[in-house]
N, C-alpha and C. Protein backbone atom coordinates (compact mmCIF):
# COMPACT_ATOMS: atom_id res chain seq x y z
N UNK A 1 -29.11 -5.26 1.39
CA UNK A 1 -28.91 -3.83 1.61
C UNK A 1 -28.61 -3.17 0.27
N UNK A 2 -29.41 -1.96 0.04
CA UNK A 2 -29.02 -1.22 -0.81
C UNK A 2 -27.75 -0.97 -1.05
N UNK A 3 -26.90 -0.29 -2.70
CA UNK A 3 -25.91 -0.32 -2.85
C UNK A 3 -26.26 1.62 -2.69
N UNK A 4 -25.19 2.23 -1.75
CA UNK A 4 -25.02 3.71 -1.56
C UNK A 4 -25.42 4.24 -3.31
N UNK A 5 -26.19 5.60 -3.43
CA UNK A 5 -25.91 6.49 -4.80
C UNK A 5 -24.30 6.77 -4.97
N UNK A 6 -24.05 6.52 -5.91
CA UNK A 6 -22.49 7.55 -6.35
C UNK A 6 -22.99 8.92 -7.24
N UNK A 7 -21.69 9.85 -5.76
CA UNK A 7 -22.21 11.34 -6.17
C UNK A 7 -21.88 11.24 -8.07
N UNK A 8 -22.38 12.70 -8.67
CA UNK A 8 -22.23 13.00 -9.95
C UNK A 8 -21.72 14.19 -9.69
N UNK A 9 -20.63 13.83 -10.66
CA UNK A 9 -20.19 15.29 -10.81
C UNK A 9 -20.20 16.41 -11.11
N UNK A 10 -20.89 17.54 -11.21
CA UNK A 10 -20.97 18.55 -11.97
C UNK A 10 -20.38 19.83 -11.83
N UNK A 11 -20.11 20.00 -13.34
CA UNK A 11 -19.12 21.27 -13.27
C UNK A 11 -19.61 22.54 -12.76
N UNK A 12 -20.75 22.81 -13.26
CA UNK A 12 -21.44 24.27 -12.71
C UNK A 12 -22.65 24.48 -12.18
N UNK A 13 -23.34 24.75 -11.42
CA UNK A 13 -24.86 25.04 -11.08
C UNK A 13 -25.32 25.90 -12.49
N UNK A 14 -26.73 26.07 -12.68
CA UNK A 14 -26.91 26.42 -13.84
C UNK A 14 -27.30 28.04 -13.18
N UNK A 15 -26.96 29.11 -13.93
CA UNK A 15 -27.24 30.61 -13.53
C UNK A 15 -28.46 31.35 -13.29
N UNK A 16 -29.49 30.52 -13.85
CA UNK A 16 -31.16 30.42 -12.85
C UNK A 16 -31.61 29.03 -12.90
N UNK A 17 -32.18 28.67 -11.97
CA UNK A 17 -32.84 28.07 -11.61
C UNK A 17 -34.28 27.55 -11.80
N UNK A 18 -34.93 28.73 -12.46
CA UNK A 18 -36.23 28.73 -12.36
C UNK A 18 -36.64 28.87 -13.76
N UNK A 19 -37.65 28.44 -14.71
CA UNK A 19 -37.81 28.56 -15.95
C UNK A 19 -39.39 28.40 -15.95
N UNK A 20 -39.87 29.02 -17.22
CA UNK A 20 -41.25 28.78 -17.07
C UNK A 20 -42.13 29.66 -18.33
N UNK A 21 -43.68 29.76 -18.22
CA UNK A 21 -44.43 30.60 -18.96
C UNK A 21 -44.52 31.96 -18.03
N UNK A 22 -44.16 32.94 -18.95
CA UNK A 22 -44.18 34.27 -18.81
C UNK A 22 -45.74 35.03 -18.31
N UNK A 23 -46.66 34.34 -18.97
CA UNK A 23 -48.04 34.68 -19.11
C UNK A 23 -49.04 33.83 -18.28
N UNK A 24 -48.65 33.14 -17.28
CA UNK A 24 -49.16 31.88 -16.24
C UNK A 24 -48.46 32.39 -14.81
N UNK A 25 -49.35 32.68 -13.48
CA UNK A 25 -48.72 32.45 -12.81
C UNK A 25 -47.97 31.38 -12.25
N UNK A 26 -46.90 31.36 -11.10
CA UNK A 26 -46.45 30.16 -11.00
C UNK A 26 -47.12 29.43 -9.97
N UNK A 27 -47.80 28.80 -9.95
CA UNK A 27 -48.42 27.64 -8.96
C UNK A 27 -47.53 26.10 -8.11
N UNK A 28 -47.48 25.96 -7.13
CA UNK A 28 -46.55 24.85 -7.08
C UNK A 28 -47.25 23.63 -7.55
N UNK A 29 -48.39 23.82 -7.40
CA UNK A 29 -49.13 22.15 -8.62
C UNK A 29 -48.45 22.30 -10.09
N UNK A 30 -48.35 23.66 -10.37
CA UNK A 30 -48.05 23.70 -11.52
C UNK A 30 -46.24 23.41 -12.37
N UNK A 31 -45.45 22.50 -11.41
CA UNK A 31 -44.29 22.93 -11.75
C UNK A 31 -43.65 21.59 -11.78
N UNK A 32 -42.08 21.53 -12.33
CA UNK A 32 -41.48 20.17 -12.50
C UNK A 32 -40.09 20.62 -11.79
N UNK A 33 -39.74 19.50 -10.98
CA UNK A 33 -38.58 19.58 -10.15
C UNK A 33 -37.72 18.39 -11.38
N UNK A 34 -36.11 19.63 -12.07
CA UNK A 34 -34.99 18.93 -12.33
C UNK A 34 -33.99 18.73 -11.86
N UNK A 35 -33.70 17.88 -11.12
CA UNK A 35 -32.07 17.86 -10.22
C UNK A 35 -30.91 18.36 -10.89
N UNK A 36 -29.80 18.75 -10.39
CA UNK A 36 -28.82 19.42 -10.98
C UNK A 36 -27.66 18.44 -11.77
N UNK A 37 -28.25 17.10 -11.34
CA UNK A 37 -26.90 16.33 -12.70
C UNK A 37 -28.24 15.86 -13.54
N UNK A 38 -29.62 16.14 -13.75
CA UNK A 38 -30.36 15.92 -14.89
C UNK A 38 -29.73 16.90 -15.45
N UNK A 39 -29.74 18.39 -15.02
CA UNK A 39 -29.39 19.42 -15.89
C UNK A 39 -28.15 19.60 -16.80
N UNK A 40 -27.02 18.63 -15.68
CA UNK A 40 -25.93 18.46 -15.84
C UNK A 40 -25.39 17.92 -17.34
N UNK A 41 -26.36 16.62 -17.68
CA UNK A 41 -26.55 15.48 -18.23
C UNK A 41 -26.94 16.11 -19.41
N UNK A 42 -27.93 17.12 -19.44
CA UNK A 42 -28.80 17.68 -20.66
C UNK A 42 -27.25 18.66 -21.66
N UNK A 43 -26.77 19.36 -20.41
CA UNK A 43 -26.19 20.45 -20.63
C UNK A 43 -24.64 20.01 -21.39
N UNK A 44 -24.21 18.85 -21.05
CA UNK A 44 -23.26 17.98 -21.49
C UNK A 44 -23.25 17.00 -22.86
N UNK A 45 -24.65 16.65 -23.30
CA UNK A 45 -25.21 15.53 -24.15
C UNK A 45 -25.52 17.18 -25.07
N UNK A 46 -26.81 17.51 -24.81
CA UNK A 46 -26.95 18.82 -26.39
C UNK A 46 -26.85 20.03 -26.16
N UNK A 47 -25.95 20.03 -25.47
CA UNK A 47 -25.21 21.78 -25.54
C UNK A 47 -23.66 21.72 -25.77
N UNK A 48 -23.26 20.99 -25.17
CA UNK A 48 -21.61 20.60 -25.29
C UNK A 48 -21.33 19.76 -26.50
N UNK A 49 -22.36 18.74 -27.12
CA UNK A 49 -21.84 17.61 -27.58
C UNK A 49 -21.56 16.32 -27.31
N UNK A 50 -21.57 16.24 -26.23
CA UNK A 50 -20.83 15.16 -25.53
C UNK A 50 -21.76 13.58 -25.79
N UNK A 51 -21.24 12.05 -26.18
CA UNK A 51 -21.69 11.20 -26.49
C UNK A 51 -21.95 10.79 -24.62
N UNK A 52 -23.43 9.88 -24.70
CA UNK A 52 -23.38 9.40 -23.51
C UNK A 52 -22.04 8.99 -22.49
N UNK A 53 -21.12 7.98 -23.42
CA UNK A 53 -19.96 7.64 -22.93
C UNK A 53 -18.71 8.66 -22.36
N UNK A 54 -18.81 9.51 -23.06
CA UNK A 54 -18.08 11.09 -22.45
C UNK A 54 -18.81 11.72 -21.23
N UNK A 55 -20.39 11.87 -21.25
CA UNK A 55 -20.97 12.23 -20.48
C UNK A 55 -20.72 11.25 -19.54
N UNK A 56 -20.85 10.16 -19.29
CA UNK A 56 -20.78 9.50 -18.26
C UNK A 56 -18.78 8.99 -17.13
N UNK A 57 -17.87 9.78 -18.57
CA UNK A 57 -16.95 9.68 -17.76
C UNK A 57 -16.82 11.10 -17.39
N UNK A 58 -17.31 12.28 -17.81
CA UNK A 58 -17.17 13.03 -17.22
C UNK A 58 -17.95 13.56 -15.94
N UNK A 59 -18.68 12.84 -15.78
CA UNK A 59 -19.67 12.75 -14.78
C UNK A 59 -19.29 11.59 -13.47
N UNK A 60 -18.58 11.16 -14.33
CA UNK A 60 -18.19 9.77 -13.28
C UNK A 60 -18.93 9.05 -12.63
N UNK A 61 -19.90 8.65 -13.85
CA UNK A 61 -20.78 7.48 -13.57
C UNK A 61 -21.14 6.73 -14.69
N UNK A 62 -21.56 5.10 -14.58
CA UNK A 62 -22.09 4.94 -15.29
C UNK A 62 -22.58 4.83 -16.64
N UNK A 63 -22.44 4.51 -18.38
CA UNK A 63 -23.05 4.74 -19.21
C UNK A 63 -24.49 4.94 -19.19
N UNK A 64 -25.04 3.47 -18.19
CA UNK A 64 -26.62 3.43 -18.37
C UNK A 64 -27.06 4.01 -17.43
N UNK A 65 -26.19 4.50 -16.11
CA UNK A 65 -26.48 5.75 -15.32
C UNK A 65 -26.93 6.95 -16.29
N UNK A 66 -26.47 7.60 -16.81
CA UNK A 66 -26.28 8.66 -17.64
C UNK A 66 -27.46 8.36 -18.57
N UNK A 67 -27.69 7.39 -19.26
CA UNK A 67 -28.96 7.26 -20.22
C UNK A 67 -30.51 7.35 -19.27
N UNK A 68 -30.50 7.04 -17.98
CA UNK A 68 -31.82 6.99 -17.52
C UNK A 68 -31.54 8.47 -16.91
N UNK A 69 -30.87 9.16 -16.61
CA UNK A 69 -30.61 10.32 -16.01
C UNK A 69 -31.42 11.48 -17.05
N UNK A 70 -30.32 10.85 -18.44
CA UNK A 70 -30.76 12.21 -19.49
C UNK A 70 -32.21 12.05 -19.85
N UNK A 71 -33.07 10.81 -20.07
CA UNK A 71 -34.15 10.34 -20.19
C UNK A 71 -35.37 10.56 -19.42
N UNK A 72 -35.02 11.29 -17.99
CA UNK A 72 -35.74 11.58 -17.18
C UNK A 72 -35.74 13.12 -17.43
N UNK A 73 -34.50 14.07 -17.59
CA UNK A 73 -34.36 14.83 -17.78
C UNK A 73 -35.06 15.71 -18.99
N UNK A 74 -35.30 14.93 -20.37
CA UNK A 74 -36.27 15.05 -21.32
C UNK A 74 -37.43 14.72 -21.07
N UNK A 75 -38.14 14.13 -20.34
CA UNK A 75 -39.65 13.84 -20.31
C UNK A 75 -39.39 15.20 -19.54
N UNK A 76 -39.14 15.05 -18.18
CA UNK A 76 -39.32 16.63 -17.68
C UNK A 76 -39.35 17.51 -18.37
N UNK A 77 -38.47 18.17 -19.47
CA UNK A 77 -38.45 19.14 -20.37
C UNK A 77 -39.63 18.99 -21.28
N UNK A 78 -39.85 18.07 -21.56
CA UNK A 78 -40.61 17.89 -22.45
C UNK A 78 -41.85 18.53 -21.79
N UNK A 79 -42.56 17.70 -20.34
CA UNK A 79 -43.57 18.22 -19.76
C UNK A 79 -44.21 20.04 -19.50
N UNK A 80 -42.71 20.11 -19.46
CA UNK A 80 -42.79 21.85 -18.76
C UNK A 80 -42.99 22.40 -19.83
N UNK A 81 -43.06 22.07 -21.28
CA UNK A 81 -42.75 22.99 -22.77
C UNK A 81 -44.01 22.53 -23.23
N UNK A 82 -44.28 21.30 -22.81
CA UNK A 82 -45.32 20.67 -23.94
C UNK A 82 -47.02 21.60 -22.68
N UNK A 83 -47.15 21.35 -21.58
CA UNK A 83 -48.36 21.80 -20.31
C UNK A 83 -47.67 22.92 -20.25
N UNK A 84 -47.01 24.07 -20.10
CA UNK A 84 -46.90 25.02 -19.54
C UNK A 84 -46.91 25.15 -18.11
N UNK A 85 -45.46 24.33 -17.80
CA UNK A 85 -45.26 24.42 -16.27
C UNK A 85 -44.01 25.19 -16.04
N UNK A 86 -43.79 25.49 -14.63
CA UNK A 86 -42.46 25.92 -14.38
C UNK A 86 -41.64 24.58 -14.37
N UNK A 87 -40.59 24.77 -14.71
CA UNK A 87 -39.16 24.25 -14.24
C UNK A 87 -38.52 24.34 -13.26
N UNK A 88 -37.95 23.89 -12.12
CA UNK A 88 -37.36 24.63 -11.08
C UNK A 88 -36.09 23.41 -10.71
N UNK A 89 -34.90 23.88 -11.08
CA UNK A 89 -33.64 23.12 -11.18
C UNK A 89 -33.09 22.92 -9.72
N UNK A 90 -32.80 22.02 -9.29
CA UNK A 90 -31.94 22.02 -8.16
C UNK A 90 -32.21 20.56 -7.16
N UNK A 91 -30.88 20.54 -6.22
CA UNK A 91 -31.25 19.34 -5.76
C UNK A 91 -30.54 18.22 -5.95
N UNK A 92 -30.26 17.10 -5.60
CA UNK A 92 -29.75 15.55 -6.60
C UNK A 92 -28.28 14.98 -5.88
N UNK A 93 -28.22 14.10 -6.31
CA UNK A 93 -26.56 13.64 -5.93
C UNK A 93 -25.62 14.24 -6.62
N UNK A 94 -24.71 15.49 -6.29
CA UNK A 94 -24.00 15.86 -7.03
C UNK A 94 -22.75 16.28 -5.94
N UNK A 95 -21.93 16.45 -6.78
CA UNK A 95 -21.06 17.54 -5.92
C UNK A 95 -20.09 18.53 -6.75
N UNK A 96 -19.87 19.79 -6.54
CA UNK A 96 -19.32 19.95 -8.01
C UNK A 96 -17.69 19.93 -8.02
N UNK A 97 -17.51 20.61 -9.35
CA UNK A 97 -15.87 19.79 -9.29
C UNK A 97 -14.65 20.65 -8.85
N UNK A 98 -13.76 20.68 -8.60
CA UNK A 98 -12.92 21.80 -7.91
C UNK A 98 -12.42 22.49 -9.04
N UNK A 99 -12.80 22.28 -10.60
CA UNK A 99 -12.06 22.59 -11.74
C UNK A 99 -10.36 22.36 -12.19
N UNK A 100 -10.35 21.62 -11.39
CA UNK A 100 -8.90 21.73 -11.51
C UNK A 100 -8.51 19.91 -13.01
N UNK A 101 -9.59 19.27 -12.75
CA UNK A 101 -9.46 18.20 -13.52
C UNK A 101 -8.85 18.50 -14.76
N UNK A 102 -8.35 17.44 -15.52
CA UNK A 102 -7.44 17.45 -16.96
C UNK A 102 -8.90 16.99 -17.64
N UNK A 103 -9.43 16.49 -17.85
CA UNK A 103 -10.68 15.91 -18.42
C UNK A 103 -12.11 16.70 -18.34
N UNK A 104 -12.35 17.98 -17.48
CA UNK A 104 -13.20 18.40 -17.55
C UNK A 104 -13.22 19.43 -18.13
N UNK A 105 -14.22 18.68 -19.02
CA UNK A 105 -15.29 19.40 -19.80
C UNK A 105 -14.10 19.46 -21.50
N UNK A 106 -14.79 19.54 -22.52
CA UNK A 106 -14.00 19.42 -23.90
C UNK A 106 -13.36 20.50 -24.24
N UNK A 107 -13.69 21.93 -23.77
CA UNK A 107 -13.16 22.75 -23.69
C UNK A 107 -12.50 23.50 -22.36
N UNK A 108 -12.21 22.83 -21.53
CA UNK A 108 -11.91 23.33 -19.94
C UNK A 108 -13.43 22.95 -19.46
N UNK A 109 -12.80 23.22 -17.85
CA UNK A 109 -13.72 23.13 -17.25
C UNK A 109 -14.89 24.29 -16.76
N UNK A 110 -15.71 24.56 -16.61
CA UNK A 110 -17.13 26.21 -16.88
C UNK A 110 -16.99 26.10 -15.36
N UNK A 111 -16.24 25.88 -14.42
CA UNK A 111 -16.14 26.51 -13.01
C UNK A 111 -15.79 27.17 -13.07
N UNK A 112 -14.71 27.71 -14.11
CA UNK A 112 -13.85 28.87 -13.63
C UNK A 112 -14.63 29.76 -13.96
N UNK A 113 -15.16 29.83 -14.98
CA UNK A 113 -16.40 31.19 -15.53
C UNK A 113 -17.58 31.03 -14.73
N UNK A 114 -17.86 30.42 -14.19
CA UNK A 114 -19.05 30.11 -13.64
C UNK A 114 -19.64 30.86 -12.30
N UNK A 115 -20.72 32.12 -12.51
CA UNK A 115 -20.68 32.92 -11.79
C UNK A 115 -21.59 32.33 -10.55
N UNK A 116 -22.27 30.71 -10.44
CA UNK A 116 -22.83 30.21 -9.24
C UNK A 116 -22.11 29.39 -8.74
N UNK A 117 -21.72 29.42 -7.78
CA UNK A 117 -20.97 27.98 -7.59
C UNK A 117 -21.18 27.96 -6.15
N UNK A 118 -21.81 27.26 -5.87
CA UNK A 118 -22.51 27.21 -4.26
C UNK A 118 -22.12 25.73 -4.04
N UNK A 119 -21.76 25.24 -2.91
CA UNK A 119 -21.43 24.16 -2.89
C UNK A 119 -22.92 23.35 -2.10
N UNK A 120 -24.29 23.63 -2.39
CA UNK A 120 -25.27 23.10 -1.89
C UNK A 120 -25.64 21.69 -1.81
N UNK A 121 -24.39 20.97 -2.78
CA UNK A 121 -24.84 19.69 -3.55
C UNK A 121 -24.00 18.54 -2.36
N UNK A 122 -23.09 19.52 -1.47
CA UNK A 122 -22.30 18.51 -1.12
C UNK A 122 -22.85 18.55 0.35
């Protein structure tokens, strides 16, 4: 028997969802689905700083969780920038965090500012 996913944690939903070429309509052949702890993962590793090993305790999973996560997360990016596809974020094992943690995030935790916070993940 399979071993259950362990949820990921994430601090914020990202404030759109949807990304893409301006000058292309959007087609659904034409598009890449990122789950919200790929985004999570991206948004933590080169926007925050964060070393895999931070990312992955702040995420509460995994080191080599976190490396195939962010790794999937860049080919996707990569695809949508390199073909001119949409992006469309959402989705995944997550749940997000109540903000109240001592450890989230290097500067506090972005729930409290965080003008989406839908609990869709749980």
């Amino acid at each position: 028997m399979a071993r259950p996913r362990k949820w990921r944690k994430v601090c914020c939903l990202p404030d759109s969802s949807r990304f893409g070429p301006l000058d292309n309509p959007a087609e659904e052949s034409q598009s890449i689905a990122m789950t919200v702890d790929e985004y999570e993962a991206v948004r933590l590793i080169d926007l925050e700083g964060f070393t895999q090993e931070e990312c992955a305790s702040q995420m509460n999973i995994a080191r080599t969780t976190v490396q195939g996560i962010y790794n999937e997360a860049r080919r996707k990016l990569a695809e949508a920038l390199v073909n001119g596809k949409v992006l469309v974020i959402g989705g995944g094992d997550y749940r997000l965090c109540d903000g109240a943690g001592v450890g989230c995030g290097k500067g506090g935790c972005r729930r409290r500012g965080c003008a989406n916070w839908k609990n869709s993940g749980q």
